[in-house]
Protein backbone atom coordinates (compact mmCIF):
# COMPACT_ATOMS: atom_id res chain seq x y z
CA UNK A 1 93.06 183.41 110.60
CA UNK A 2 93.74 186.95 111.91
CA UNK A 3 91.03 188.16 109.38
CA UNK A 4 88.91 186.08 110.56
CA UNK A 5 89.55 186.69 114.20
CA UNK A 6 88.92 190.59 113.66
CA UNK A 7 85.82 190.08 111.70
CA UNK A 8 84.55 187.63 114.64
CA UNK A 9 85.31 190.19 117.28
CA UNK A 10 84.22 193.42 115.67
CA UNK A 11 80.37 191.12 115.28
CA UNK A 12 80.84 190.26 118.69
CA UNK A 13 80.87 194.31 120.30
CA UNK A 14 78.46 195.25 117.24
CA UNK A 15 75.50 193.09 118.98
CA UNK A 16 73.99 195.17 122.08
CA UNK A 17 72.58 191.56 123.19
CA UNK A 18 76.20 191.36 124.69
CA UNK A 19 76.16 194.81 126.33
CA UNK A 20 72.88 194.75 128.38
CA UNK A 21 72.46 190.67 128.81
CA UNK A 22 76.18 190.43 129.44
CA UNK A 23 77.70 193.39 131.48
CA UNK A 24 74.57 195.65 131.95
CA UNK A 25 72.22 192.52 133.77
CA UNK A 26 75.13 191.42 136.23
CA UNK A 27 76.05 195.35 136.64
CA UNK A 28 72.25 195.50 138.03
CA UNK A 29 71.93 192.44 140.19
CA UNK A 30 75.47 193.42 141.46
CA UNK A 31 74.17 196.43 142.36
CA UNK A 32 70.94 195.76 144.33
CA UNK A 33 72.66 192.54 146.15
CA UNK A 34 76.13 194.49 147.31
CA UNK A 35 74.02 197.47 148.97
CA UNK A 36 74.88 196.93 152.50
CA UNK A 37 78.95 197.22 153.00
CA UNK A 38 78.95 195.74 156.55
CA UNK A 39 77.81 192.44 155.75
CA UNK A 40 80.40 189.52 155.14
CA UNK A 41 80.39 186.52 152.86
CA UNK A 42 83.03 183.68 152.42
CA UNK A 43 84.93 185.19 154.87
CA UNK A 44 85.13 188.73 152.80
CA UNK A 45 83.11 192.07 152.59
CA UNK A 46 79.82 190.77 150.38
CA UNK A 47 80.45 193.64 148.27
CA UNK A 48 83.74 192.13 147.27
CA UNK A 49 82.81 188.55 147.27
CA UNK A 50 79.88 189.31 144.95
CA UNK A 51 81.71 191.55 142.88
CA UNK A 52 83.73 188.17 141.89
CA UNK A 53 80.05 186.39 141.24
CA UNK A 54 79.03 188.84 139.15
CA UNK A 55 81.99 188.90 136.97
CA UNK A 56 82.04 185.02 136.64
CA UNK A 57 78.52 185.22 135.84
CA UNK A 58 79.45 188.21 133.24
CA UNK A 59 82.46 186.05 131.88
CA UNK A 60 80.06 182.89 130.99
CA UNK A 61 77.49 184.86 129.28
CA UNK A 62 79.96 186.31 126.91
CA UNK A 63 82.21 183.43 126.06
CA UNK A 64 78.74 181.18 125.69
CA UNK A 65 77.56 183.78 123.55
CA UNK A 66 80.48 184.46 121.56
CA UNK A 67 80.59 181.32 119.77
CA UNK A 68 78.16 178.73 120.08
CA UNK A 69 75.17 181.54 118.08
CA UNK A 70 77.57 182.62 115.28
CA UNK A 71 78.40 178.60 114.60
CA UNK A 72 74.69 177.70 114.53
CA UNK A 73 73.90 180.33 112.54
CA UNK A 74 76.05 179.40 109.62
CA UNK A 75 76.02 175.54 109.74
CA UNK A 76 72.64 176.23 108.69
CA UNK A 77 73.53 178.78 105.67
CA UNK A 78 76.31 176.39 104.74
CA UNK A 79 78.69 179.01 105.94
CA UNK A 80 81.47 176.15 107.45
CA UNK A 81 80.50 174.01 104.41
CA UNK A 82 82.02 176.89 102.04
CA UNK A 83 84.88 177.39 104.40
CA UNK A 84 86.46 173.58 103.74
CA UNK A 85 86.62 174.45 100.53
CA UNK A 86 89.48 177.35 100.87
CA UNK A 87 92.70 177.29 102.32
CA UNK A 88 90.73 177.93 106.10
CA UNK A 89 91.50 174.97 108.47
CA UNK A 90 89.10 173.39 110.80
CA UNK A 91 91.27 173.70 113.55
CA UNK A 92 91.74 177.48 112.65
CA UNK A 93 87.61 178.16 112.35
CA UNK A 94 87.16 176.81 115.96
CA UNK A 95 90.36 178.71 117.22
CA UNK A 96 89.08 181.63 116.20
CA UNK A 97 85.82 180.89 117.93
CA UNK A 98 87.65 180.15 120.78
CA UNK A 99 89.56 183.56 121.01
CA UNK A 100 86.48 186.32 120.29
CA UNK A 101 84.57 183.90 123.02
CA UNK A 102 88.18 184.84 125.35
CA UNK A 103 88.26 188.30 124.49
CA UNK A 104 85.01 189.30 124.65
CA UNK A 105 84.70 187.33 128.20
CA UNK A 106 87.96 189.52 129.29
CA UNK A 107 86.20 192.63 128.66
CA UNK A 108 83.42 191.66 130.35
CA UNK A 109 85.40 190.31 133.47
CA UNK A 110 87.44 194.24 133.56
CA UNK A 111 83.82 196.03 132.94
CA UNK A 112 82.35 194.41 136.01
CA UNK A 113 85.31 194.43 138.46
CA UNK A 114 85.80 198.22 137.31
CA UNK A 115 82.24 198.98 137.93
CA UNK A 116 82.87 197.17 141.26
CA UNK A 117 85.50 199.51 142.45
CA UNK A 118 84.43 202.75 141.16
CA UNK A 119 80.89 202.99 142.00
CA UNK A 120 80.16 201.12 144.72
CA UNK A 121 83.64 201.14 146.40
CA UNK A 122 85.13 198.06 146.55
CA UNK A 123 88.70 198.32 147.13
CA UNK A 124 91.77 195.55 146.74
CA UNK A 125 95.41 195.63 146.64
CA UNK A 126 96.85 196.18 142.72
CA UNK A 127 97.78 192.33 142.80
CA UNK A 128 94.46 191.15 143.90
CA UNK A 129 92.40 193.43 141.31
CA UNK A 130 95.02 191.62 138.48
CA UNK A 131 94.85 187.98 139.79
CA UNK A 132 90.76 188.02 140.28
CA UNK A 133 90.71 189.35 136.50
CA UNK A 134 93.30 186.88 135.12
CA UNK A 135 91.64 183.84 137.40
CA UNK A 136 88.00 184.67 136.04
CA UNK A 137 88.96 184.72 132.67
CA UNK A 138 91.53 181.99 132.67
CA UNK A 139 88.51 180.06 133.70
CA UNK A 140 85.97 181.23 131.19
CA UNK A 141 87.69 179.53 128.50
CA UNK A 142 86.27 176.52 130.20
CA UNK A 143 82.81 177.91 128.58
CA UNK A 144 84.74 179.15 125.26
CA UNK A 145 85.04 175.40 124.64
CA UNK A 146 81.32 174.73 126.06
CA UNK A 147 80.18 177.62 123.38
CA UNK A 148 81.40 175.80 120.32
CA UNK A 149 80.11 172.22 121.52
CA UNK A 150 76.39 173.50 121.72
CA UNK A 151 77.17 175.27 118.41
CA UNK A 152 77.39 172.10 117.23
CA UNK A 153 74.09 170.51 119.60
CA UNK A 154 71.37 173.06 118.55
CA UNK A 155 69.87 174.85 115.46
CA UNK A 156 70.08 178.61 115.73
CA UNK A 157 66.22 179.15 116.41
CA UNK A 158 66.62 176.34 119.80
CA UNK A 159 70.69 177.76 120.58
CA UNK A 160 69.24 180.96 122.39
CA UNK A 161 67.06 178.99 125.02
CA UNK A 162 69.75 176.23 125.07
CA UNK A 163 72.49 179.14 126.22
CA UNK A 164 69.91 180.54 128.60
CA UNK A 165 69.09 177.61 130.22
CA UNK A 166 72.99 176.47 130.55
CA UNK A 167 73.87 179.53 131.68
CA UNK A 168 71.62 179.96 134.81
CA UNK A 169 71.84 176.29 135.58
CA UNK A 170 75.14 176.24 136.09
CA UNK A 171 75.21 179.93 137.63
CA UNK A 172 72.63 178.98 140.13
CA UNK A 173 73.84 175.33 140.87
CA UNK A 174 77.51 176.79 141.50
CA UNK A 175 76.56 179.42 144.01
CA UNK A 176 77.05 182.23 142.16
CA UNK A 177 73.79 184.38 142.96
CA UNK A 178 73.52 182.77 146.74
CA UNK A 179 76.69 180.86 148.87
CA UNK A 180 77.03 177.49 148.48
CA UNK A 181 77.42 177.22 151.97
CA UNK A 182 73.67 178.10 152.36
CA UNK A 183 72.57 175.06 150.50
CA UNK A 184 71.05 172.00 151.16
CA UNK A 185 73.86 169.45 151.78
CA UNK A 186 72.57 167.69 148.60
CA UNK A 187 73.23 170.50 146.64
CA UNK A 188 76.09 171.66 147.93
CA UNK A 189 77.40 167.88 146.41
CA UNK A 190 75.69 169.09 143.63
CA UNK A 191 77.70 172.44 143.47
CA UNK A 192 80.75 171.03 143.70
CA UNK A 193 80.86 169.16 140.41
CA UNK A 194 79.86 172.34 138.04
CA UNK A 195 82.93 174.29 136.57
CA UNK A 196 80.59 177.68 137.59
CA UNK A 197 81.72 176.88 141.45
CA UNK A 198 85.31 175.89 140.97
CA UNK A 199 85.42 178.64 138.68
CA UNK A 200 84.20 181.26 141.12
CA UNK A 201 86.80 179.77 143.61
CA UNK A 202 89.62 180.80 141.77
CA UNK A 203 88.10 184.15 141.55
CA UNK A 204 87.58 184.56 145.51
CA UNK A 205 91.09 183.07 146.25
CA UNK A 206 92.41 185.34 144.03
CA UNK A 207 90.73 188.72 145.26
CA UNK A 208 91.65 187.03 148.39
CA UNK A 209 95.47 187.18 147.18
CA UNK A 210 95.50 183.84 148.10
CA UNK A 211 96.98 180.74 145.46
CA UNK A 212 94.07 178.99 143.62
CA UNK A 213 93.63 175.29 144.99
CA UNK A 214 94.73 172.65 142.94
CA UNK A 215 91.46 170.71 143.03
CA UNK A 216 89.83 173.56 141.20
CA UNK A 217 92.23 173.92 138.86
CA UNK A 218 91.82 170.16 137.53
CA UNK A 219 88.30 170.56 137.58
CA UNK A 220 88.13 173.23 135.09
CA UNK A 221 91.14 171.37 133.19
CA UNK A 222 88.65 168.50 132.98
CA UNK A 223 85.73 169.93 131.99
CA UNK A 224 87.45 172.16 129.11
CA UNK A 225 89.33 168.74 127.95
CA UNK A 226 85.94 167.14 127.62
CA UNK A 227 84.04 170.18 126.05
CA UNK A 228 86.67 169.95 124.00
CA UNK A 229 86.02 166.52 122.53
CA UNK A 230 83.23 166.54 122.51
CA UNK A 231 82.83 169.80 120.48
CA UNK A 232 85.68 168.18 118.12
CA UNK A 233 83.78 164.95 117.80
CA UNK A 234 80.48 167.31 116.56
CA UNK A 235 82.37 168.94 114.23
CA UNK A 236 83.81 166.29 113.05
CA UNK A 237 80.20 164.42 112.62
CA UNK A 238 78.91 167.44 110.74
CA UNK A 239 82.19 167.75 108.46
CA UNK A 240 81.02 164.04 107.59
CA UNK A 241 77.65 164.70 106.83
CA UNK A 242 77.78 167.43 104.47
């Protein structure tokens, strides 16, 4: 599998979709939303507080793009219909899926919390810096998971607008361009049952060096159990009909 990892990665930093849409766009609305340093959000400088948006938001593109494209892409050519037929394991082919989406969504989580701190100032204690990075990704494997089930959902012509439209639903629904406390109390219900906002909290407790909450951390442990399935189910449903 580590051949397969390495090939999966090295396609992964090879397409400059993942550079601009993925670190460059979220570099860009960080910067013209954290402009004024005085103002406070969640009980934190905005410029910190968005910082942690903006990586989530980073994080998600990445591990949704990591995966879920490449797998369309060759269900179609008959790519993972040639790959039953050697010594490659199912279970290894979605790993490995799994792992470029987590690495790829850790190097976007450093490049926007170093961008953070060394151009527009943003300063935390060595511990916070460490725990924000660890809780965003830790929590981006949630959409690792997500990746490979709508792999499995669309085509590779529809996959691009399905990402897209996953993507920004969830990042607008769980607060990450504008506080959830600014919503509607309807959608602030709303909010609370997308991974995007208990995501995002484990991020600001972190950077707060505060302990995550346990509530969040089931919610994401549900979510990736049930992307999960479902995603195995899919393949599973394709395996049968080809």
């Amino acid at each position: 599998m580590s051949v397969l990892l390495e090939l999966e990665i090295k396609r992964a930093f090879r397409d400059w979709r993942f550079i601009v849409f993925t670190i460059g766009m979220p570099m860009m609305i960080y910067l013209s939303s954290a402009r004024n340093k005085t103002a406070t959000l969640g009980g934190t400088s905005a410029a910190k507080y968005l910082l942690v948006s903006m990586a989530v938001f980073s994080a998600i593109g990445a591990a949704l793009n990591a995966g879920g494209p490449r797998i369309a892409a060759e269900r179609e050519i008959g790519w993972t219909r040639q790959l039953r037929l050697t010594s490659m394991s199912s279970g290894k082919y979605i790993a490995a899926k799994v792992l470029t989406g987590a690495t790829v969504s850790l190097t976007a989580t450093v490049a926007i919390f170093a961008f953070g701190g060394f151009f527009n100032g943003v300063r935390m204690s060595g511990p916070s810096w460490v725990g924000a990075t660890l809780a965003v990704w830790f929590g981006s494997l949630v959409f690792c998971s997500l990746s490979v089930l709508l792999g499995y959902m669309f085509t590779s012509t529809s996959i691009t607008v399905g990402l897209m439209v996953v993507n920004l639903g969830f990042s607008m629904a769980g607060g990450l361009f504008w506080p959830v406390e600014t919503f509607p109390s309807w959608l602030r219900v709303v909010a609370k049952l997308t991974p995007t906002y208990h995501l995002a909290q484990l991020g600001h407790y972190a950077q707060r060096g505060e302990w995550p909450s346990v509530v969040d951390l089931v919610v994401l442990g549900g979510y990736l159990a049930l992307f999960s399935a479902l995603a195995a189910w899919l393949y599973r449903r394709d395996e049968i009909r080809v």
